[in-house]
N, C-alpha and C. Protein backbone atom coordinates (compact mmCIF):
# COMPACT_ATOMS: atom_id res chain seq x y z
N UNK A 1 77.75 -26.15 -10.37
CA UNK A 1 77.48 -25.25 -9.26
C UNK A 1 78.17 -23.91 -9.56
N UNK A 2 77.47 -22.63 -9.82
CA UNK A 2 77.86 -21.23 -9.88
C UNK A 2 78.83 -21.33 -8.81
N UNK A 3 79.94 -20.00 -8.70
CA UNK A 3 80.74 -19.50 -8.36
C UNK A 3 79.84 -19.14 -7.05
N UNK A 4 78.99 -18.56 -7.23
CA UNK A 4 78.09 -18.12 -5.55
C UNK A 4 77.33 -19.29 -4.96
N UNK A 5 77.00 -20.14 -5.54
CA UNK A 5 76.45 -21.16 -4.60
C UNK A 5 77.60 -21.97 -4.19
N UNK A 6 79.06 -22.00 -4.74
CA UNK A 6 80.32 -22.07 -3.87
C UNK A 6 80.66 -21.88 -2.64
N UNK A 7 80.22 -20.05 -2.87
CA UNK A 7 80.71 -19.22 -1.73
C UNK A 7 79.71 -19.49 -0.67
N UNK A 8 78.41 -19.80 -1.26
CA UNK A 8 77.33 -19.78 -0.33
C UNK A 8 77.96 -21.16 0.77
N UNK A 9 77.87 -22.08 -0.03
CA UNK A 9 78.25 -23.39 0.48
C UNK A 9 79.01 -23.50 1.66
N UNK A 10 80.46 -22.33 1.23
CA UNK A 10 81.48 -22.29 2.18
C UNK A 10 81.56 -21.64 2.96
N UNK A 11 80.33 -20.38 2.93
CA UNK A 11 80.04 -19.46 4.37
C UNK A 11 79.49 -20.39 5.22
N UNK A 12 77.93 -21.24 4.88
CA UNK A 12 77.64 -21.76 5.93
C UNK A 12 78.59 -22.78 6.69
N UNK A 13 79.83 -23.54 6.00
CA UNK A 13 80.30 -24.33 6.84
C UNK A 13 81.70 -23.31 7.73
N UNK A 14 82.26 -22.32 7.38
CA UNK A 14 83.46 -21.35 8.13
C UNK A 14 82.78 -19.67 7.06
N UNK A 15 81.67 -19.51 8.20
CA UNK A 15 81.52 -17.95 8.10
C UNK A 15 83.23 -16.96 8.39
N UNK A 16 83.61 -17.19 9.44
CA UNK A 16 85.45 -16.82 9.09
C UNK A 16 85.91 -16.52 8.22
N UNK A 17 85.67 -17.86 7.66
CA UNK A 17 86.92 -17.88 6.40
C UNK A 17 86.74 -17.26 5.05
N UNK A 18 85.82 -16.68 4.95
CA UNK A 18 85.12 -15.81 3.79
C UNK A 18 85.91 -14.28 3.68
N UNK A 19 86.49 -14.20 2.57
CA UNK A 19 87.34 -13.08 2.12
C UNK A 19 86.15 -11.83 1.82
N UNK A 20 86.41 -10.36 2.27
CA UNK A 20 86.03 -9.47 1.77
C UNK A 20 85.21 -9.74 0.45
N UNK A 21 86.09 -9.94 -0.68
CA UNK A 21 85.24 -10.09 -1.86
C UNK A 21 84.18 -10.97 -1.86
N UNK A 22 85.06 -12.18 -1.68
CA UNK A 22 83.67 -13.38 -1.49
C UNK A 22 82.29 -12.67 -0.67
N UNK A 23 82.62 -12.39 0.23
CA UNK A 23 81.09 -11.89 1.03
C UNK A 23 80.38 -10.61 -0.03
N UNK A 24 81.39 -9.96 -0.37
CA UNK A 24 80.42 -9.02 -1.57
C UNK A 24 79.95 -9.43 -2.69
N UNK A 25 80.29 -10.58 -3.22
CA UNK A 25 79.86 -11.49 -4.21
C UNK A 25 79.04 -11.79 -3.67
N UNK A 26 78.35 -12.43 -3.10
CA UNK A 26 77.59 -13.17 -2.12
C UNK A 26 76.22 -12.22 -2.24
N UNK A 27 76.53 -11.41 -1.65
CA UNK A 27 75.56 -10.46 -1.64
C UNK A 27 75.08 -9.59 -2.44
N UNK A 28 75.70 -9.65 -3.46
CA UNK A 28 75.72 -9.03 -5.12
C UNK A 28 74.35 -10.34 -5.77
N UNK A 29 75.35 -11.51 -5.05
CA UNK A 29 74.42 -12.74 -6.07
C UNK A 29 73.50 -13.01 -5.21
N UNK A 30 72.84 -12.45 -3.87
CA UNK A 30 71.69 -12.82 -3.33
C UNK A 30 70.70 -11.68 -4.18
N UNK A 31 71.08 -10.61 -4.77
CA UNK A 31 70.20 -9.41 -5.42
C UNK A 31 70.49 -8.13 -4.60
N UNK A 32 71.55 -7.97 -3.98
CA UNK A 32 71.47 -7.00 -3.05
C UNK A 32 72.57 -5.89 -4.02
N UNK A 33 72.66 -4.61 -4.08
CA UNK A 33 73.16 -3.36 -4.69
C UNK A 33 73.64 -2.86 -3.78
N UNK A 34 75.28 -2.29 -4.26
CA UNK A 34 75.93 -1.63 -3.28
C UNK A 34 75.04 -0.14 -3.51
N UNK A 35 74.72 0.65 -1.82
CA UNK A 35 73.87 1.83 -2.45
C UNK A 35 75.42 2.91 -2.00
N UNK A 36 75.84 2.86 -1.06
CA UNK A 36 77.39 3.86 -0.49
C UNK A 36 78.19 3.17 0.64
N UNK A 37 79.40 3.89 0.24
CA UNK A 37 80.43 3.48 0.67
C UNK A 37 80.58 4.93 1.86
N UNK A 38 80.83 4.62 3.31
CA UNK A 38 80.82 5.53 4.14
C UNK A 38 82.32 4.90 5.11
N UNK A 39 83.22 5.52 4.57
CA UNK A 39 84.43 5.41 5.35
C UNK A 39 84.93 3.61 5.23
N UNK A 40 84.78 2.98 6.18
CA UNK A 40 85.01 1.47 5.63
C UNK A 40 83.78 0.42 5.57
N UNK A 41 82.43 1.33 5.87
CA UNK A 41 81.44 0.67 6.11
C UNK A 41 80.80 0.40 4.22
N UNK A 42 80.48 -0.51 3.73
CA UNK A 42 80.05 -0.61 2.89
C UNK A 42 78.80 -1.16 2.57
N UNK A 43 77.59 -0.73 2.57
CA UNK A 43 76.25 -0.88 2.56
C UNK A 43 75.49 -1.29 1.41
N UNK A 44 74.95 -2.56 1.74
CA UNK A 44 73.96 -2.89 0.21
C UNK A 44 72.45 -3.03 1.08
N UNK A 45 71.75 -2.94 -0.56
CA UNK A 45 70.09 -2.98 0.27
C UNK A 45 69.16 -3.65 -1.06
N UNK A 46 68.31 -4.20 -1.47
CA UNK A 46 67.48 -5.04 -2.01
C UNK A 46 66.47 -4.52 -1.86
N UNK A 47 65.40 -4.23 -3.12
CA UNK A 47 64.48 -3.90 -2.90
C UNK A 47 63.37 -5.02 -2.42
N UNK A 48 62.26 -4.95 -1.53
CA UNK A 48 61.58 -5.25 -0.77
C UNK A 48 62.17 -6.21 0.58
N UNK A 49 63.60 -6.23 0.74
CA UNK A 49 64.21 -6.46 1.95
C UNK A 49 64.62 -5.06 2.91
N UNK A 50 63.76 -5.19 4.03
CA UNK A 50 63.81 -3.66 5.00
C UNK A 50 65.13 -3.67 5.68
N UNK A 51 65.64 -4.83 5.79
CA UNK A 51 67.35 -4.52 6.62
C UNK A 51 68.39 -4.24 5.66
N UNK A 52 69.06 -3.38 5.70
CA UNK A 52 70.41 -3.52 4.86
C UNK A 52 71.73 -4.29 5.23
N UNK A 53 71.87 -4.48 4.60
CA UNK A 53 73.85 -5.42 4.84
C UNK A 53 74.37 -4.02 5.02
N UNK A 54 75.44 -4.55 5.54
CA UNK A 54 76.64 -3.51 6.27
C UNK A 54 77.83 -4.63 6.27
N UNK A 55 78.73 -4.34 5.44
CA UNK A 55 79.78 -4.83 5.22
C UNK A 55 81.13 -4.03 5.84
N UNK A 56 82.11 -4.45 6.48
CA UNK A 56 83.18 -4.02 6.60
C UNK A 56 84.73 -4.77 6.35
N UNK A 57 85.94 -4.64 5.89
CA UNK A 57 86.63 -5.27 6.10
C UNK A 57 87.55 -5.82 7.01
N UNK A 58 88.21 -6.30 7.36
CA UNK A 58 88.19 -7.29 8.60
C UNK A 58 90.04 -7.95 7.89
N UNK A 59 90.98 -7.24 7.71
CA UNK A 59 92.56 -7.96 7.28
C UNK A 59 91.90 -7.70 5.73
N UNK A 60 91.82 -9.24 5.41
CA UNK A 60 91.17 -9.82 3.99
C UNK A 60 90.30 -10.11 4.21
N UNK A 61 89.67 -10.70 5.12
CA UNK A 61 88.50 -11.16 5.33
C UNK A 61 87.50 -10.02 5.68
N UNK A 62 85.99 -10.77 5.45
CA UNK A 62 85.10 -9.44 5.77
C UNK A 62 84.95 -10.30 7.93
N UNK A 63 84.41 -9.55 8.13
CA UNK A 63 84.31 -9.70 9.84
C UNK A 63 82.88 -10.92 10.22
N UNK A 64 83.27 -12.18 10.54
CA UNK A 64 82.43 -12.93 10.69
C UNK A 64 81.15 -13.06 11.02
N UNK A 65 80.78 -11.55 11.78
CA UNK A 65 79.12 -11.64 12.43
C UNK A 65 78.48 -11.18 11.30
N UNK A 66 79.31 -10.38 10.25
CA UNK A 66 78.91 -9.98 9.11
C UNK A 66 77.98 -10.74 8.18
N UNK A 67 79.04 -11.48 7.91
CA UNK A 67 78.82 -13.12 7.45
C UNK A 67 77.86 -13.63 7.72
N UNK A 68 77.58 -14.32 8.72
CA UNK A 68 76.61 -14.93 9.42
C UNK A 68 75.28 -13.52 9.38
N UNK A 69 75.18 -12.42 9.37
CA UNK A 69 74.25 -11.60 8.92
C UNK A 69 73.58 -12.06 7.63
N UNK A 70 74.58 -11.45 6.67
CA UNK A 70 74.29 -11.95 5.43
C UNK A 70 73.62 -13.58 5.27
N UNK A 71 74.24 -14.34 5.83
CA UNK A 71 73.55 -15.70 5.27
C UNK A 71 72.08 -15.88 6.08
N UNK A 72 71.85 -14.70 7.18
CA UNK A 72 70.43 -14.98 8.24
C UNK A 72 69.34 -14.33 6.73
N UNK A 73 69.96 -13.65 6.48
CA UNK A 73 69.07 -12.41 5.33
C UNK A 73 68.89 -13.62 4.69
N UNK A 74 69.79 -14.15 3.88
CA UNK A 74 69.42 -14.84 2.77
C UNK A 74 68.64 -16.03 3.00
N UNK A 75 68.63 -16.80 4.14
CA UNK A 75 67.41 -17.52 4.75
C UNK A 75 66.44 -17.04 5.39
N UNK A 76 66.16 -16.39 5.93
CA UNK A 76 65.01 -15.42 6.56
C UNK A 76 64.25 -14.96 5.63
N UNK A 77 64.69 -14.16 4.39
CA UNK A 77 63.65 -14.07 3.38
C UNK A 77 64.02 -14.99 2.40
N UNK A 78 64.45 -16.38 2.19
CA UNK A 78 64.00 -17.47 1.16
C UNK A 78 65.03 -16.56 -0.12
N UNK A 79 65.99 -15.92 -0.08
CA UNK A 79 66.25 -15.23 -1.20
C UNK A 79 67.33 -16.87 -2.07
N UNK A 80 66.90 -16.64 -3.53
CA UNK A 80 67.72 -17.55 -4.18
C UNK A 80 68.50 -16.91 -4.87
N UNK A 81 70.24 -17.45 -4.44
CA UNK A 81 71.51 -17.36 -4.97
C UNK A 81 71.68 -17.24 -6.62
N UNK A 82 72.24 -16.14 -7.31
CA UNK A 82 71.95 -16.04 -8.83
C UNK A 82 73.50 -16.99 -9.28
């Protein structure tokens, strides 16, 4: 099991507990590209996915609704974990 189908694993059971990085991994390994960084907001986007991620940090952790964003994206459009 890759390092991201790890992380994947362990968002869906404690979206929480997912560190900053981990969630940008995550979303790196769903196909998504950081496009800018705007103050603490950090934005990725995928081509032929119309919503963008919006990442922020949250302590160490990234902020849980975040989380749970990210993993709706990655089931909502069927995207597979690299």
């Amino acid at each position: 099991m890759s390092r991201a189908a790890k992380i994947f694993a362990a968002a869906k059971q404690n979206p929480q507990g997912l560190s900053f990085a981990e969630t940008q991994a995550l979303a790196v390994a769903a196909g998504f590209a950081l496009k800018r960084v705007n103050g603490s907001h950090h934005i990725y986007a995928k081509t032929g996915i119309p919503e963008p991620i919006n990442l922020q940090r949250d302590g160490k952790g990234a902020k849980g609704y975040q989380v749970r964003q990210v993993l709706g994206l990655i089931t909502k459009y069927k995207i597979e974990i690299k």
